[in-house]
Protein backbone atom coordinates (compact mmCIF):
# COMPACT_ATOMS: atom_id res chain seq x y z
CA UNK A 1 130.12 84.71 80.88
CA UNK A 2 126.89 84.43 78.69
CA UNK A 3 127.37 85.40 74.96
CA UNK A 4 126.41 88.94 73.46
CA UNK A 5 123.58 86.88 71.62
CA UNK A 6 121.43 85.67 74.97
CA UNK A 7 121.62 89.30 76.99
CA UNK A 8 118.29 90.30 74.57
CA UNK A 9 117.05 87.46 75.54
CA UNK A 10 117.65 87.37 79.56
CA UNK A 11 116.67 90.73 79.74
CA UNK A 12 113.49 90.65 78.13
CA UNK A 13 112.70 87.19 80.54
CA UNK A 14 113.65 90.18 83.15
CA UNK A 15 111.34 92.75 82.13
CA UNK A 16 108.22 90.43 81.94
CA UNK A 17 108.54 88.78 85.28
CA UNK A 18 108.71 91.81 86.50
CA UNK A 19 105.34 93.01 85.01
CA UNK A 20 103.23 90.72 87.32
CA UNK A 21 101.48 93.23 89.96
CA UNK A 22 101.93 92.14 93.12
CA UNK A 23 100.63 93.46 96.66
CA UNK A 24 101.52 92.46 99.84
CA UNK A 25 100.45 94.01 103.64
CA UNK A 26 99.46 93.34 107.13
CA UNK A 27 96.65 94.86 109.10
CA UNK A 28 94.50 94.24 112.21
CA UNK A 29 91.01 93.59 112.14
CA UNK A 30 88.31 92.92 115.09
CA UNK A 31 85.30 91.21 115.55
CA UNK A 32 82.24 92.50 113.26
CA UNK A 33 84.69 94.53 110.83
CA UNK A 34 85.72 94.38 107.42
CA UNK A 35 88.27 95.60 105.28
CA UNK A 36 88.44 96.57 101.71
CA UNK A 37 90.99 97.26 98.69
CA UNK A 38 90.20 98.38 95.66
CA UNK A 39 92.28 96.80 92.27
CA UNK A 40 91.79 97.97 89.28
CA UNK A 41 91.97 95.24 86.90
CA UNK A 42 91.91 94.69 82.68
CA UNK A 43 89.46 92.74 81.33
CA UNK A 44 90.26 88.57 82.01
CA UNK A 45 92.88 88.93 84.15
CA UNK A 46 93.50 85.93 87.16
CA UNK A 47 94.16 87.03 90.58
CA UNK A 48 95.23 84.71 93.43
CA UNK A 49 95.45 85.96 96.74
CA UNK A 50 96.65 84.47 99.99
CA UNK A 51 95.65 85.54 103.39
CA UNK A 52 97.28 84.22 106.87
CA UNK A 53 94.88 85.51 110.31
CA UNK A 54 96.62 85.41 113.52
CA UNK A 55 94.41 86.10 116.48
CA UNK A 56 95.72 87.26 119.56
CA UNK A 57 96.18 85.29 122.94
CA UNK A 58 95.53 86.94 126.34
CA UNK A 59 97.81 84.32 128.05
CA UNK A 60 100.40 84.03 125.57
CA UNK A 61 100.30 87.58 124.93
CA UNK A 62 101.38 86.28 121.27
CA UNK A 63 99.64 86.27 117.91
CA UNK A 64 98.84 82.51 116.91
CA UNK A 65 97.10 80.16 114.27
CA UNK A 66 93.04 79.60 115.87
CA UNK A 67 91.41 76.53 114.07
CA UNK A 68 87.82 77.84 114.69
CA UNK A 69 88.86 81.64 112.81
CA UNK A 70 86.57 81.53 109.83
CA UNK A 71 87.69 84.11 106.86
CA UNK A 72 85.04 85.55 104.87
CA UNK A 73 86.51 86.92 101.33
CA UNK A 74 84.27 88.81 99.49
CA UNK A 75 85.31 90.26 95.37
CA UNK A 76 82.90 92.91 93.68
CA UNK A 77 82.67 95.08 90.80
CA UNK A 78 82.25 98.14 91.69
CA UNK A 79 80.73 99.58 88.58
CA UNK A 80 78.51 96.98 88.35
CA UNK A 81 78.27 95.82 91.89
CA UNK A 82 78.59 92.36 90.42
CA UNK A 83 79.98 89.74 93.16
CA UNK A 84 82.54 87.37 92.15
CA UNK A 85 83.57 86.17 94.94
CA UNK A 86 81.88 84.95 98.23
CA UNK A 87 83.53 82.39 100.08
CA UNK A 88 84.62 81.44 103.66
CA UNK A 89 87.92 79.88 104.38
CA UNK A 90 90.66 78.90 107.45
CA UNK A 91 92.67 80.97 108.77
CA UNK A 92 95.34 80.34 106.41
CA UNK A 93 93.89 79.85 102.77
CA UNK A 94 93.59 80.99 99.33
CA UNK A 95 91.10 82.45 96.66
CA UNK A 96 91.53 82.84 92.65
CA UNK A 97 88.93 84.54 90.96
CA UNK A 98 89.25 85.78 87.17
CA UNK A 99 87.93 89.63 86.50
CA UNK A 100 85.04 89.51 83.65
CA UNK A 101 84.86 93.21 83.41
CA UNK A 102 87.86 96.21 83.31
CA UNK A 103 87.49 98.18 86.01
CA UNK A 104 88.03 98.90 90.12
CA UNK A 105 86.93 95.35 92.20
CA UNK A 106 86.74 95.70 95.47
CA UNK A 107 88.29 93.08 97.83
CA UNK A 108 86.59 93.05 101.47
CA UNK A 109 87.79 90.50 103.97
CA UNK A 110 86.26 89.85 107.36
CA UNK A 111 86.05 87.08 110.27
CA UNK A 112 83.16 84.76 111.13
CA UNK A 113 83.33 86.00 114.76
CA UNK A 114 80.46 88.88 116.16
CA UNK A 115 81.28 91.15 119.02
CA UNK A 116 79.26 91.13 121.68
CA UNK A 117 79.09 93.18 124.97
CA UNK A 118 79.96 91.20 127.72
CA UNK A 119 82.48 89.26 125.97
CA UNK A 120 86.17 90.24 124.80
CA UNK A 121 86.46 91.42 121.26
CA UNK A 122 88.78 89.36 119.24
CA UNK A 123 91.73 91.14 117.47
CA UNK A 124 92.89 89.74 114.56
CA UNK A 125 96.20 90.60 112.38
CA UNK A 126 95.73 89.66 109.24
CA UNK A 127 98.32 89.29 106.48
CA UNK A 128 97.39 89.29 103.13
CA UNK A 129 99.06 88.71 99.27
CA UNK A 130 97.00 89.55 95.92
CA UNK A 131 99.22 88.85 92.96
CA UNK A 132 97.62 89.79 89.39
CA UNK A 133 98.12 87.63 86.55
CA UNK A 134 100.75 85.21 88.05
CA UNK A 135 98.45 81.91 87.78
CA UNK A 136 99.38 79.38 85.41
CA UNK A 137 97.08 77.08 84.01
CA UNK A 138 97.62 73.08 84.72
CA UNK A 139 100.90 73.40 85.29
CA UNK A 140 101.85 71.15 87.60
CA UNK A 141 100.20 68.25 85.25
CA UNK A 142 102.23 69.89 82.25
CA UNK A 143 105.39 70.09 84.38
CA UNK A 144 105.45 66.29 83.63
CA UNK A 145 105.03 66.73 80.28
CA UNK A 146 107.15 69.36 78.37
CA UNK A 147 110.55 70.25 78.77
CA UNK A 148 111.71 73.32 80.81
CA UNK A 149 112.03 75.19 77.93
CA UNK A 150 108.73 74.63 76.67
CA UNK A 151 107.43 76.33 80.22
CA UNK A 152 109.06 78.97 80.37
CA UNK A 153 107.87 79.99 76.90
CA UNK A 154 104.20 79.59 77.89
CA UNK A 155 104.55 81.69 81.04
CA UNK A 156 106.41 84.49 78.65
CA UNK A 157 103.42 84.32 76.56
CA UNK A 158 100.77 84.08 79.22
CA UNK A 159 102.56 87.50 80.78
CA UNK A 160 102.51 88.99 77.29
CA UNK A 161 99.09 88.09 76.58
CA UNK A 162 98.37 90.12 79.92
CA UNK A 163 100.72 93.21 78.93
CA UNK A 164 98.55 93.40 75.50
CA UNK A 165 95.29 93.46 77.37
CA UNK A 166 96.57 95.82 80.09
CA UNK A 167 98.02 97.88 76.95
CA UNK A 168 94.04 97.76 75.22
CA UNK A 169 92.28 98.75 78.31
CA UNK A 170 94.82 101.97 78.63
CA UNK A 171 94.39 102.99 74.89
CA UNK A 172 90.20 102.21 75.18
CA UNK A 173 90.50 104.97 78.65
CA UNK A 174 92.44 107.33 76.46
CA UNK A 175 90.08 106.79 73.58
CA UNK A 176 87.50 108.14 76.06
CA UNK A 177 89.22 110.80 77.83
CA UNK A 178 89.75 112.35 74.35
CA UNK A 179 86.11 111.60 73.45
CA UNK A 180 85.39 113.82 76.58
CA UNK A 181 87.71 116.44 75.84
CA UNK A 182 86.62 116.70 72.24
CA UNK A 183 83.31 117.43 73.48
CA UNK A 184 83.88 119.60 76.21
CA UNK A 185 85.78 121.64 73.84
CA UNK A 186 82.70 121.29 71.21
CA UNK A 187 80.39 122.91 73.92
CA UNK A 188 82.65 125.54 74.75
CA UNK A 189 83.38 126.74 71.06
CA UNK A 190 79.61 127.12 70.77
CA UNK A 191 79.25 128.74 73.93
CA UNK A 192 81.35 131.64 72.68
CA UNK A 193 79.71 131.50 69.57
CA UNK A 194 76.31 131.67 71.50
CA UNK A 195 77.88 134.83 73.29
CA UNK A 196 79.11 136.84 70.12
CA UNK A 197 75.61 136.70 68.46
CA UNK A 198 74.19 137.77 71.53
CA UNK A 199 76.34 141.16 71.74
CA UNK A 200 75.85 141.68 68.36
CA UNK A 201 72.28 141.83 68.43
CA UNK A 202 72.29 143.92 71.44
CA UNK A 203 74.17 146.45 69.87
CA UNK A 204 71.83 146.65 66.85
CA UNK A 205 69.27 146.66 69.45
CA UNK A 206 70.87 149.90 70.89
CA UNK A 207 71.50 151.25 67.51
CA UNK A 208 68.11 151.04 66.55
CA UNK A 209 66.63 152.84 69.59
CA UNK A 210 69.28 155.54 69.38
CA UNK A 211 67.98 156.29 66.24
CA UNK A 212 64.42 156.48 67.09
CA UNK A 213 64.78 158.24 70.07
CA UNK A 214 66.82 161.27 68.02
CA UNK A 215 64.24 161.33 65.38
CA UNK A 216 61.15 161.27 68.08
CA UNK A 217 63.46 164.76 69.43
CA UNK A 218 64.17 166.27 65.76
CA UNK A 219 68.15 166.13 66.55
């Protein structure tokens, strides 16, 4: 039984491995087609994702591993429609790219095969893994190096590092919603003020030719 002194401890190590974003799904995709998901990420944050096409076999009637299946993985951001990544891998590979900008990135994946009309289309079920901020730098050469306590510390403060930035780029898109709101309230307090001086000098408008036009008829 661990002592009353360590539970703090374990269940902190708990919380933070559990703050790593993780995504994993399946879908099909055919010849000439590609497929995008959008991430929004904080501001130098690593991603690593890892893709695994299976094409499917007429006489097998089985999904399988094809050598010659080129995967194209494309990474943009969208605001900026910056690319960051453009690369073409094997059917079973990897890509790590670092976001230099907070914001939505679009990841697009698609094959190096093209449809054409007298041939079969190829259909393709691809699986695919995009973990956020789960990368850790050198480690297998520091693995040799420090102690296992020693590691574990430097992934805890690798994942806090990444809870403070994901914690600034919440409180900088609050900061602007209220920036909005203050202003949208601004115009609208104006707006009414606009409308009161209006009414007011319509009235003294009317007043005024109320006046005249009783004089003009003696009343």
């Amino acid at each position: 039984m661990s002592s009353p002194s360590r539970r703090p401890w374990s269940l902190l190590c708990l919380l933070l491995l559990c703050a790593t974003a993780a995504n994993a799904l399946h879908f099909y995709l055919d010849a000439n087609e590609k497929r995008c998901f959008i991430e929004e990420l904080p501001t130098d944050t690593v991603v690593e994702g890892h893709y695994r096409a299976l094409e499917w076999n007429e006489e097998s009637q089985t999904y399988g591993i094809n050598e010659e299946l080129g995967i194209l993985v494309e990474v943009t951001e969208m605001e900026t429609d910056h690319p960051v990544v453009s690369t073409r891998g094997p059917p079973d590979g990897r890509f790590t790219f670092t976001s230099h900008e907070a914001g939505d990135h679009a990841v697009c994946l698609s094959t190096n095969y093209s449809s054409t009309w007298f041939g079969p289309t190829a259909h393709i079920r691809l699986y695919l893994d995009v973990v956020v901020g789960s990368l850790k730098p050198d480690a297998e050469h520091d693995r040799s190096h420090i102690s296992e306590i020693a590691s574990k510390i430097r992934e805890l403060n690798i994942k806090l590092e990444e809870v403070r930035r994901e914690q600034q780029y919440q409180r900088e898109r609050e900061a602007d919603f209220r920036d909005l709101s203050e202003e949208t309230n601004s115009r609208a307090v104006w707006y009414s003020v606009a409308q009161i001086v209006v009414l007011l000098a319509t009235c003294v408008w009317q007043l005024r030719h109320l006046k005249r036009f009783f004089e003009d008829r003696k009343m």
